[in-house]
C-alpha atoms as a PDB file:
ATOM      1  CA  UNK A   1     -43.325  63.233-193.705  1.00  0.00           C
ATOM      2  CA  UNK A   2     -40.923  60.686-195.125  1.00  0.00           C
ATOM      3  CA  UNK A   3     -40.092  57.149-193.379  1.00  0.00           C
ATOM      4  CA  UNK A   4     -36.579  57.260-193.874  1.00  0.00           C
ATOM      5  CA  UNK A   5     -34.771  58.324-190.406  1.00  0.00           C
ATOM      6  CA  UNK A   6     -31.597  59.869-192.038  1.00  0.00           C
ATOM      7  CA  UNK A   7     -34.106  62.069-194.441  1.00  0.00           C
ATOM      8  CA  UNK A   8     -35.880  63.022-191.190  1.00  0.00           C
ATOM      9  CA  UNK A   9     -32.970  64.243-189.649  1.00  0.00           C
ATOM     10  CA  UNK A  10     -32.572  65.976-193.101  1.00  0.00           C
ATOM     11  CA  UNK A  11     -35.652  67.552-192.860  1.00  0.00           C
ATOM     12  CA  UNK A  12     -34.982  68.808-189.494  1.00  0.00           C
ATOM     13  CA  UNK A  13     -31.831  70.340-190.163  1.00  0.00           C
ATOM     14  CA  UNK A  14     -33.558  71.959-192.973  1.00  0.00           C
ATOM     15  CA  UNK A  15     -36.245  73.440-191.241  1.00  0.00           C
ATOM     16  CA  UNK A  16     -33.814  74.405-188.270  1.00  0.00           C
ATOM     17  CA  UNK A  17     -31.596  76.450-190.715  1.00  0.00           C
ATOM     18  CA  UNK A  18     -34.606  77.425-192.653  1.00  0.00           C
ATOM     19  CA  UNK A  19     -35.815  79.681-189.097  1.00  0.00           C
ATOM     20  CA  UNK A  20     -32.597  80.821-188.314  1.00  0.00           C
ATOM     21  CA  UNK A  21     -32.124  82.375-191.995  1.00  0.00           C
ATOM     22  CA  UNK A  22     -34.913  84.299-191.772  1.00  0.00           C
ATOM     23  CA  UNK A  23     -34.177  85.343-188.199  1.00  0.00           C
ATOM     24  CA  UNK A  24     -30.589  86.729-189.322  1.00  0.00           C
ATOM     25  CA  UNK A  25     -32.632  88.275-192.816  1.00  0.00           C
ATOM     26  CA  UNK A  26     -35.060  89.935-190.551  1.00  0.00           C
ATOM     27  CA  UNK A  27     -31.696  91.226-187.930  1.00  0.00           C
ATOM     28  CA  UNK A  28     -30.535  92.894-191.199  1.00  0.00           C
ATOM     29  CA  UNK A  29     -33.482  94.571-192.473  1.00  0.00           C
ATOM     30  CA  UNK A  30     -34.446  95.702-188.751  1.00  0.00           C
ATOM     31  CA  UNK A  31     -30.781  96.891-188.316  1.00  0.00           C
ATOM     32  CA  UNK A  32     -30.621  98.652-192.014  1.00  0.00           C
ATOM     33  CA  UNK A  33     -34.277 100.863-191.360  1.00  0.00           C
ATOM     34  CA  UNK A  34     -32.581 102.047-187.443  1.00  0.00           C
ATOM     35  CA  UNK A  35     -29.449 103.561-189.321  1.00  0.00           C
ATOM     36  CA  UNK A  36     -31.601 104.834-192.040  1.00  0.00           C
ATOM     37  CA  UNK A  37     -34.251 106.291-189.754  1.00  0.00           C
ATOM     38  CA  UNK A  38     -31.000 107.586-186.892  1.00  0.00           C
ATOM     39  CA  UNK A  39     -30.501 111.236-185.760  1.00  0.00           C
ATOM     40  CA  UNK A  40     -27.254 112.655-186.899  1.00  0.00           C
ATOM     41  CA  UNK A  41     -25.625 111.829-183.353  1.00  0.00           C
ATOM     42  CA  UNK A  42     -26.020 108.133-183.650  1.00  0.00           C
ATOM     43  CA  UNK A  43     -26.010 107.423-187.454  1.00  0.00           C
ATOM     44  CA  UNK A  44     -22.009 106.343-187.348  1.00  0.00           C
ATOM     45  CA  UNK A  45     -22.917 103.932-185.024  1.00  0.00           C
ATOM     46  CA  UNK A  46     -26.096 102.382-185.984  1.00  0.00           C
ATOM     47  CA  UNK A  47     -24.458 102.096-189.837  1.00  0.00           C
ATOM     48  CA  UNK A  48     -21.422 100.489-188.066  1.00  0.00           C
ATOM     49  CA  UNK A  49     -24.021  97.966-186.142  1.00  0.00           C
ATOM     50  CA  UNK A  50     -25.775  97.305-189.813  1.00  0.00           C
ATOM     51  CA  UNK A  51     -22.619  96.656-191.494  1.00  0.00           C
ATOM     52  CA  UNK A  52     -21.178  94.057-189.275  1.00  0.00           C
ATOM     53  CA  UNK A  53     -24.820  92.091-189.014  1.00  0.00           C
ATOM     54  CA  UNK A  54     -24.817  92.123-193.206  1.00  0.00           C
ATOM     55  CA  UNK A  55     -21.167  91.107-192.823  1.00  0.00           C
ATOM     56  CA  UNK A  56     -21.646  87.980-190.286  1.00  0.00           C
ATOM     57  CA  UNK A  57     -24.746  87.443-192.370  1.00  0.00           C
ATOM     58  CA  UNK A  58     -22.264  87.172-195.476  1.00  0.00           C
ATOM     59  CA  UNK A  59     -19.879  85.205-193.531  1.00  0.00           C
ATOM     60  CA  UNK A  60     -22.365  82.505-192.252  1.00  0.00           C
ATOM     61  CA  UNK A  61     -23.778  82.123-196.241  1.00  0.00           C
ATOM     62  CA  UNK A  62     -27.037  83.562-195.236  1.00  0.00           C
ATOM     63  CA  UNK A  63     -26.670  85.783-198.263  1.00  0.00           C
ATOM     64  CA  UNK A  64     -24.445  86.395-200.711  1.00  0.00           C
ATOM     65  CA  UNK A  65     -21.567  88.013-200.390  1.00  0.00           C
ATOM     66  CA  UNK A  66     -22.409  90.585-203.093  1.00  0.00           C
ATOM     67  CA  UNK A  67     -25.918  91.126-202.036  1.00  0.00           C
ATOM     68  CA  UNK A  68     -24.090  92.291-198.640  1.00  0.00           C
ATOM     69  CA  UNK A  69     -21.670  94.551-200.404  1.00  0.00           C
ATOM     70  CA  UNK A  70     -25.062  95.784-202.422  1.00  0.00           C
ATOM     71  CA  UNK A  71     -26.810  96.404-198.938  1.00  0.00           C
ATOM     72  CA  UNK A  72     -23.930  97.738-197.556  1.00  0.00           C
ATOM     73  CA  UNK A  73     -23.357 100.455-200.696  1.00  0.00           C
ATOM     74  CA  UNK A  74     -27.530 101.231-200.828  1.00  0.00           C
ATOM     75  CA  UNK A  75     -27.808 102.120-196.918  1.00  0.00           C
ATOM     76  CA  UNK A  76     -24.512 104.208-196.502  1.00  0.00           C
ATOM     77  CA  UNK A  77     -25.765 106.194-199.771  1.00  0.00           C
ATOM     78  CA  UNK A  78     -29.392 106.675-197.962  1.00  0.00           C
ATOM     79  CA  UNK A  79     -27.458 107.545-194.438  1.00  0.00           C
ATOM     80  CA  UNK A  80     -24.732 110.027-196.253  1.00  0.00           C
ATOM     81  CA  UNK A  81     -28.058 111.252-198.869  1.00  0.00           C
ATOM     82  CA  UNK A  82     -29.784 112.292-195.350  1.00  0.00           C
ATOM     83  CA  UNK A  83     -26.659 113.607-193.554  1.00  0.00           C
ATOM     84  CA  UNK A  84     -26.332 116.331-196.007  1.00  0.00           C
END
């Protein structure tokens, strides 16, 4: 643990933003498997749920904003693959 009480507060933040990234990274995967796995009644709106969480996730800098578009492009080809 360092002495110095702004690097503290650095390693705070850090650790602060470090849990909520993996909170949001876990949101998107959770939200991604639900449209995957959804009956054909509910797969517009559990895709539409998944796309705005990658979106804020985006948004926030939590991931890229091509890795979203890539996770966006790879679930609605799995959701429109199984809706056929």
């Amino acid at each position: 643990m360092p002495n110095i009480k702004s690097v503290m507060k650095d390693v705070k933040k850090s650790r602060e933003r470090h849990a909520r990234n993996i909170a949001v990274k876990s949101q998107i995967k959770t939200m991604v498997k639900k449209a995957q796995a959804a009956g054909e009644d509910d797969v517009k709106q559990a895709v539409s749920v998944a796309t705005s969480v990658i979106d804020k996730a985006a948004e926030k800098g939590i991931i890229h904003k091509n890795a979203a578009a890539r996770r966006k492009s790879r679930m609605m080809k799995t959701t429109n693959k199984a809706a056929e």
